[in-house]
N, C-alpha and C. Protein backbone atom coordinates (compact mmCIF):
# COMPACT_ATOMS: atom_id res chain seq x y z
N UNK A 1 0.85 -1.17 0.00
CA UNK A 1 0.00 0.00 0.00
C UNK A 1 0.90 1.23 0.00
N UNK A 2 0.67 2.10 -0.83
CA UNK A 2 1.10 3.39 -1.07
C UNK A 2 0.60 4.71 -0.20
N UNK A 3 1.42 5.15 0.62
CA UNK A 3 0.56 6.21 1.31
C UNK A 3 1.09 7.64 0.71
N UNK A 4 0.48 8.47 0.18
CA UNK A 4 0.65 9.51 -0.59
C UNK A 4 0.55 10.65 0.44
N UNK A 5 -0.45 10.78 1.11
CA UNK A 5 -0.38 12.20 1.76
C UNK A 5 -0.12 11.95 3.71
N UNK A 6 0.93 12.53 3.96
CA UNK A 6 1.50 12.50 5.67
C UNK A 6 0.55 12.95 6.14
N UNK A 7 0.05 12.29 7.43
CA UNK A 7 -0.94 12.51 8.57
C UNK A 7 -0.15 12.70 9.74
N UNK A 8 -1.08 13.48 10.75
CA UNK A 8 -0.41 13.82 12.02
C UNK A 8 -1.51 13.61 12.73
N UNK A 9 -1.61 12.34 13.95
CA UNK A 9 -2.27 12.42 14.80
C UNK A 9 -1.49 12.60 16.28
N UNK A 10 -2.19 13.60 17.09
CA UNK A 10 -1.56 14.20 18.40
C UNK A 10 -2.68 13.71 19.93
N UNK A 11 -1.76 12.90 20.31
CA UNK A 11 -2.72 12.55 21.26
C UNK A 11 -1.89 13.43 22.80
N UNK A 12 -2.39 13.59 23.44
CA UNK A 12 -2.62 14.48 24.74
C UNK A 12 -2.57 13.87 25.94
N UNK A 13 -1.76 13.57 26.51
CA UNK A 13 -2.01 12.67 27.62
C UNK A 13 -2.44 13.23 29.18
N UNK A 14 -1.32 14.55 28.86
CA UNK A 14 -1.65 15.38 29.93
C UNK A 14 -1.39 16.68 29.10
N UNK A 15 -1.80 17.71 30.17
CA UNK A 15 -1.68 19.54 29.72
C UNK A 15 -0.45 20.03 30.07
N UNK A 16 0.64 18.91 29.51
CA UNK A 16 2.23 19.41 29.91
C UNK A 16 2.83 19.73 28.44
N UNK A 17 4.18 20.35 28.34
CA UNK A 17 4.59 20.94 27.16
C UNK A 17 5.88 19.58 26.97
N UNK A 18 5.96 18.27 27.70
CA UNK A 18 6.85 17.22 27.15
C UNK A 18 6.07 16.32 25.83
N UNK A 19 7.02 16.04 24.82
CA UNK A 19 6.24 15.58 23.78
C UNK A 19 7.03 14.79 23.30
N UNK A 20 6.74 13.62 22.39
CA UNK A 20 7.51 13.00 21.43
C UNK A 20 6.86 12.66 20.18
N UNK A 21 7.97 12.46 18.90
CA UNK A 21 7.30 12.19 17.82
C UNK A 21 7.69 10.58 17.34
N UNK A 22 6.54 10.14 17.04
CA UNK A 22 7.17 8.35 16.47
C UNK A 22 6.46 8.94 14.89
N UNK A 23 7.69 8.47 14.49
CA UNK A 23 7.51 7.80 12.69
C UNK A 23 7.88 6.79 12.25
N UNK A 24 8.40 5.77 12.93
CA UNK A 24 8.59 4.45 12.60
C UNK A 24 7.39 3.54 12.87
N UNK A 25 7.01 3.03 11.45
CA UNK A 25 5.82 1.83 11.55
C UNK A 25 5.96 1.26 12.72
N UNK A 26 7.02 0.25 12.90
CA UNK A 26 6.49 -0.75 13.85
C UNK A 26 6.52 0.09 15.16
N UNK A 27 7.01 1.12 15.71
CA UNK A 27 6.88 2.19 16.79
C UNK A 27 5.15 1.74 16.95
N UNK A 28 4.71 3.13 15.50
CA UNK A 28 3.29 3.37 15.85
C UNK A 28 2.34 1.59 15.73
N UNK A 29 2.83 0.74 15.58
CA UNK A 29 1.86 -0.55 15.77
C UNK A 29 2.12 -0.87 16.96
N UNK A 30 2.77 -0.74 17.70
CA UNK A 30 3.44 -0.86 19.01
C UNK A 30 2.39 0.01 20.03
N UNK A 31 2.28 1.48 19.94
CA UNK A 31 1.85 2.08 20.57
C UNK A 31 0.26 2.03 20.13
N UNK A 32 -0.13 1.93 18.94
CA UNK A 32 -1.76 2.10 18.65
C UNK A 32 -2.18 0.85 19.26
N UNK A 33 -1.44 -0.74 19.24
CA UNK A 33 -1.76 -1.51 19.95
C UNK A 33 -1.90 -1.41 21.72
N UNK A 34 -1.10 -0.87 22.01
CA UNK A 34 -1.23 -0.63 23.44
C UNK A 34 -2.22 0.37 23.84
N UNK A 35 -2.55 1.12 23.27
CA UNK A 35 -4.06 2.12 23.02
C UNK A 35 -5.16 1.62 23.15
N UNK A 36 -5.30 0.63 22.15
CA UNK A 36 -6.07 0.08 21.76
C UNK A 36 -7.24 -0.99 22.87
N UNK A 37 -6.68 -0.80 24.38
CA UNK A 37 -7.29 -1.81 25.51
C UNK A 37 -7.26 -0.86 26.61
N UNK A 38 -9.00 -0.89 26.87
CA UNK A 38 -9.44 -0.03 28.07
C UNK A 38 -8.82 0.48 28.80
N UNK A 39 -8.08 -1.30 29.43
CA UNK A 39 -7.92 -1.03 30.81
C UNK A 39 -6.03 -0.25 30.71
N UNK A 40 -5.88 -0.44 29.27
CA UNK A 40 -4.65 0.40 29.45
C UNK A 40 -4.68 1.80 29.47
N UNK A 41 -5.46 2.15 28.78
CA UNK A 41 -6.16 3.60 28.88
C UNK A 41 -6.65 4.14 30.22
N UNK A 42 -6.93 3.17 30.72
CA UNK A 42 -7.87 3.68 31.88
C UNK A 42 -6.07 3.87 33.08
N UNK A 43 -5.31 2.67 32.53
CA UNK A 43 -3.99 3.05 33.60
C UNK A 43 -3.23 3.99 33.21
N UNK A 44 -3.33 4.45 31.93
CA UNK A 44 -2.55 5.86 31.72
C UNK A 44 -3.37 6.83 32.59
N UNK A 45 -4.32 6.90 32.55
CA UNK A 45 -5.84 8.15 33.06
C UNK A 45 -5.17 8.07 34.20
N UNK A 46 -4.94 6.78 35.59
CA UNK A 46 -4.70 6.79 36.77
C UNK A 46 -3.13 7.20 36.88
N UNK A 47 -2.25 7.30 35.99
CA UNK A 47 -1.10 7.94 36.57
C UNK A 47 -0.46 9.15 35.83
N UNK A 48 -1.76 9.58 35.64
CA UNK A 48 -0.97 11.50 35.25
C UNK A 48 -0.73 12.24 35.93
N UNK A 49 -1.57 12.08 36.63
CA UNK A 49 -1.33 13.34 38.03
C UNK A 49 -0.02 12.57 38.76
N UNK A 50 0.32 11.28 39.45
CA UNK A 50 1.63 10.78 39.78
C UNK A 50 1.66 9.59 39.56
N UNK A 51 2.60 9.19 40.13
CA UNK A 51 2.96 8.08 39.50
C UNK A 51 2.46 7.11 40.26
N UNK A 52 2.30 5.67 40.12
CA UNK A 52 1.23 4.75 41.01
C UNK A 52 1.82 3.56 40.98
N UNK A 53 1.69 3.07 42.05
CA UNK A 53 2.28 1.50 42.07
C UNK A 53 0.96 0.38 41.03
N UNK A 54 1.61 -0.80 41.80
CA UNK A 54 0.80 -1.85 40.88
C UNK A 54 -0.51 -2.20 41.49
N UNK A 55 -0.36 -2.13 43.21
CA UNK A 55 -1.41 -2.48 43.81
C UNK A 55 -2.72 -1.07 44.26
N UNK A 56 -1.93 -0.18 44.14
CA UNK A 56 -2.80 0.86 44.14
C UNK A 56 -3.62 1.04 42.71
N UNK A 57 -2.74 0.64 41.58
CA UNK A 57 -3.96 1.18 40.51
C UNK A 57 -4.80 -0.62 40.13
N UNK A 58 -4.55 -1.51 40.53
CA UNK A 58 -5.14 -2.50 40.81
C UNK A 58 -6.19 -2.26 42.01
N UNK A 59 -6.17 -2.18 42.79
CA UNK A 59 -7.37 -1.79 43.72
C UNK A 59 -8.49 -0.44 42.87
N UNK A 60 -7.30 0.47 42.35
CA UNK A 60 -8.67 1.84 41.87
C UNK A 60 -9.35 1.27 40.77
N UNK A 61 -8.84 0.38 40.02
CA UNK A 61 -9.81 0.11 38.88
C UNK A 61 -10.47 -0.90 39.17
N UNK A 62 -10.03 -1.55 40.21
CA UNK A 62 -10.50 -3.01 40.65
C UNK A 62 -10.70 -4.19 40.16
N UNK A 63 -9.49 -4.78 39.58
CA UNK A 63 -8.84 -5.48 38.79
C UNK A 63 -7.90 -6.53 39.72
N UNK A 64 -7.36 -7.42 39.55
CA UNK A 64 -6.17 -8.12 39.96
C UNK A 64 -4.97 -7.53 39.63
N UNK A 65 -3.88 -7.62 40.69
CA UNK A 65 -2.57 -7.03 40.72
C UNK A 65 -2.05 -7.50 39.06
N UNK A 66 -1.87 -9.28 39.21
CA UNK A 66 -1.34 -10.40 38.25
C UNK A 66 -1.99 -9.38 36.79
N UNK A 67 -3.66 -8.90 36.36
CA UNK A 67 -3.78 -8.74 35.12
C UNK A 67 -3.02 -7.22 35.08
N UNK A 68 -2.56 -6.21 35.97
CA UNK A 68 -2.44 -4.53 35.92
C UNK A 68 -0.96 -4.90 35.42
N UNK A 69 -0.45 -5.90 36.07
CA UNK A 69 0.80 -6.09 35.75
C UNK A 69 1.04 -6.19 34.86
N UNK A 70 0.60 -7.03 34.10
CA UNK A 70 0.73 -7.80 32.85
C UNK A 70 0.48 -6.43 31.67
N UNK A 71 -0.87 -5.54 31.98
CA UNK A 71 -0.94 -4.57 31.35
C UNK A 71 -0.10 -3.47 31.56
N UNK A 72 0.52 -3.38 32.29
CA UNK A 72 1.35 -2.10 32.82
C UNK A 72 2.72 -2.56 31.99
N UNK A 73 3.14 -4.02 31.84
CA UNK A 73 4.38 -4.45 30.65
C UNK A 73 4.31 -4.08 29.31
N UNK A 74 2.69 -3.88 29.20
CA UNK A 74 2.74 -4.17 27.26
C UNK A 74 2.84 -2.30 27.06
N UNK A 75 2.54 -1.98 28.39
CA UNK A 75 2.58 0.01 28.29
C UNK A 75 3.98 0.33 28.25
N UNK A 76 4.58 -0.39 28.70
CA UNK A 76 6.08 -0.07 28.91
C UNK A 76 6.66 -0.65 27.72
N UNK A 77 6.66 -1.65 27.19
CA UNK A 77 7.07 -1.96 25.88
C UNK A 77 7.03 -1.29 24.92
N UNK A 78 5.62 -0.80 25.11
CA UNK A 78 5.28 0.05 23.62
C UNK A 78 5.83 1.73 24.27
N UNK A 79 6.42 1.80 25.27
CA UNK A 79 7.49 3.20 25.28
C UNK A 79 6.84 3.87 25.97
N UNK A 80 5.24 3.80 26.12
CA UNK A 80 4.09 5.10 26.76
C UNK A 80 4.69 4.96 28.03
N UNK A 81 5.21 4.24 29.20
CA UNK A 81 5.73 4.54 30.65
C UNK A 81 6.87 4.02 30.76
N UNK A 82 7.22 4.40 31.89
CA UNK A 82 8.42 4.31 32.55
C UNK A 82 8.69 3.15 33.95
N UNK A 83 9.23 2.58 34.37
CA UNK A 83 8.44 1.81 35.76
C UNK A 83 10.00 1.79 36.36
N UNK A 84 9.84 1.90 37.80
CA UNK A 84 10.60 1.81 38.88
C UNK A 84 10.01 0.82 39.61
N UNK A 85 11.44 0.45 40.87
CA UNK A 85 11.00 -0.48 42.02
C UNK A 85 11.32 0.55 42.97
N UNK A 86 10.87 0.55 43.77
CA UNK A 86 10.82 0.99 44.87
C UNK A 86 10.15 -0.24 46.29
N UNK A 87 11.22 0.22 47.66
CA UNK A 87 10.73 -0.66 48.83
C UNK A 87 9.12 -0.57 49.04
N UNK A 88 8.77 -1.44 49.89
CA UNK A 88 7.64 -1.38 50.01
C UNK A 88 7.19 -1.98 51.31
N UNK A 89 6.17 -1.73 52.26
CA UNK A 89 5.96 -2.35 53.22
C UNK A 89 5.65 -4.16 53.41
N UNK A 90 5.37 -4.50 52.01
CA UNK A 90 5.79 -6.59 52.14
C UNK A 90 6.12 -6.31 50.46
N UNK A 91 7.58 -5.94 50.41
CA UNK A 91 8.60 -6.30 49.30
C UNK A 91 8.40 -5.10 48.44
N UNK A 92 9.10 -5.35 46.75
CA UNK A 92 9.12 -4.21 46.10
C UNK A 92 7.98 -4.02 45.66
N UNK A 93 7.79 -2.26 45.27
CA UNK A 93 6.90 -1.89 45.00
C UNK A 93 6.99 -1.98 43.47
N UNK A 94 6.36 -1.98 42.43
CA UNK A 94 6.99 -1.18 40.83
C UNK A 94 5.81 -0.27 40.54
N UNK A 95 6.65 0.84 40.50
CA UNK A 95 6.13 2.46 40.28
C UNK A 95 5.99 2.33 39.07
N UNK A 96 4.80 2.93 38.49
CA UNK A 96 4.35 3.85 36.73
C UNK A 96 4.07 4.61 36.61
N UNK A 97 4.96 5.63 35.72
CA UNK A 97 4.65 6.88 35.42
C UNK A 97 4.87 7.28 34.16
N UNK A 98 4.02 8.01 33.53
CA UNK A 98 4.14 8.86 32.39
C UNK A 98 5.34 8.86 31.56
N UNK A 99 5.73 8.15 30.79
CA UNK A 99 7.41 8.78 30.00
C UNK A 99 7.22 10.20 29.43
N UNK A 100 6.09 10.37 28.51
CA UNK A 100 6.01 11.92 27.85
C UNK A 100 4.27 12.33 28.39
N UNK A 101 4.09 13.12 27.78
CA UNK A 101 2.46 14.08 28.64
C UNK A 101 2.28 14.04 26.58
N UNK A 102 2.09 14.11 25.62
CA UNK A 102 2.10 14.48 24.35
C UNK A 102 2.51 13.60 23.56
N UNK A 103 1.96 13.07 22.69
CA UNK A 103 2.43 11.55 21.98
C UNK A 103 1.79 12.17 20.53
N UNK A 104 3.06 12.52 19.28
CA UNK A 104 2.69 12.72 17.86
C UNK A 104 3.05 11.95 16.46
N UNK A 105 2.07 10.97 16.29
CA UNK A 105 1.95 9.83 15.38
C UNK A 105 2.45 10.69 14.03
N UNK A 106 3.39 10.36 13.09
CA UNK A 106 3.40 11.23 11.68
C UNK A 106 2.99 9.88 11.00
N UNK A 107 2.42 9.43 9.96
CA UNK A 107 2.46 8.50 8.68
C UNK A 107 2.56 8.79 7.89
């Protein structure tokens, strides 16, 4: 397939001025796939304002730790977060937060 005319889609994550641009195909199949599932959407929504462990945004959406996890990997793969360990009162914690606030698709 021939794509003739460049598109720009700008998605917004937060009302911050950090941004990035993907123009590599498998990038944007990477990231439109990880878009593409509620509950990943719904875990970007829970850590804009800060950053959130696994069991806290597992309890707010009210989900199992085992599935947030699993979704919080395929967010990090596809580049949208960042994740830390941090201690925790029974073992490590792993923190998620935001990598950019501004995400701009070119094709």
């Amino acid at each position: 397939m021939e794509i003739t005319q460049i598109g720009i889609l700008e998605v917004n994550l937060q009302n911050k001025s950090e941004s990035i641009t993907i123009k590599s195909d498998e990038k944007i199949e990477k990231i439109v796939k990880a878009l593409s599932s509620r509950t990943r959407r719904q875990i970007l929504h829970h850590i804009q304002e800060e950053p959130m462990d696994v069991s806290h945004i597992a309890a707010s959406l009210q989900m199992t730790e085992a599935n947030i996890s699993a979704q919080i990997k395929k967010l990090e793969e596809a580049g949208l977060i960042d994740c830390s360990y941090s201690s925790g009162n029974h073992g490590v914690r792993k923190i998620s937060r935001l990598k950019f606030n501004k995400l701009i698709i070119e094709f």
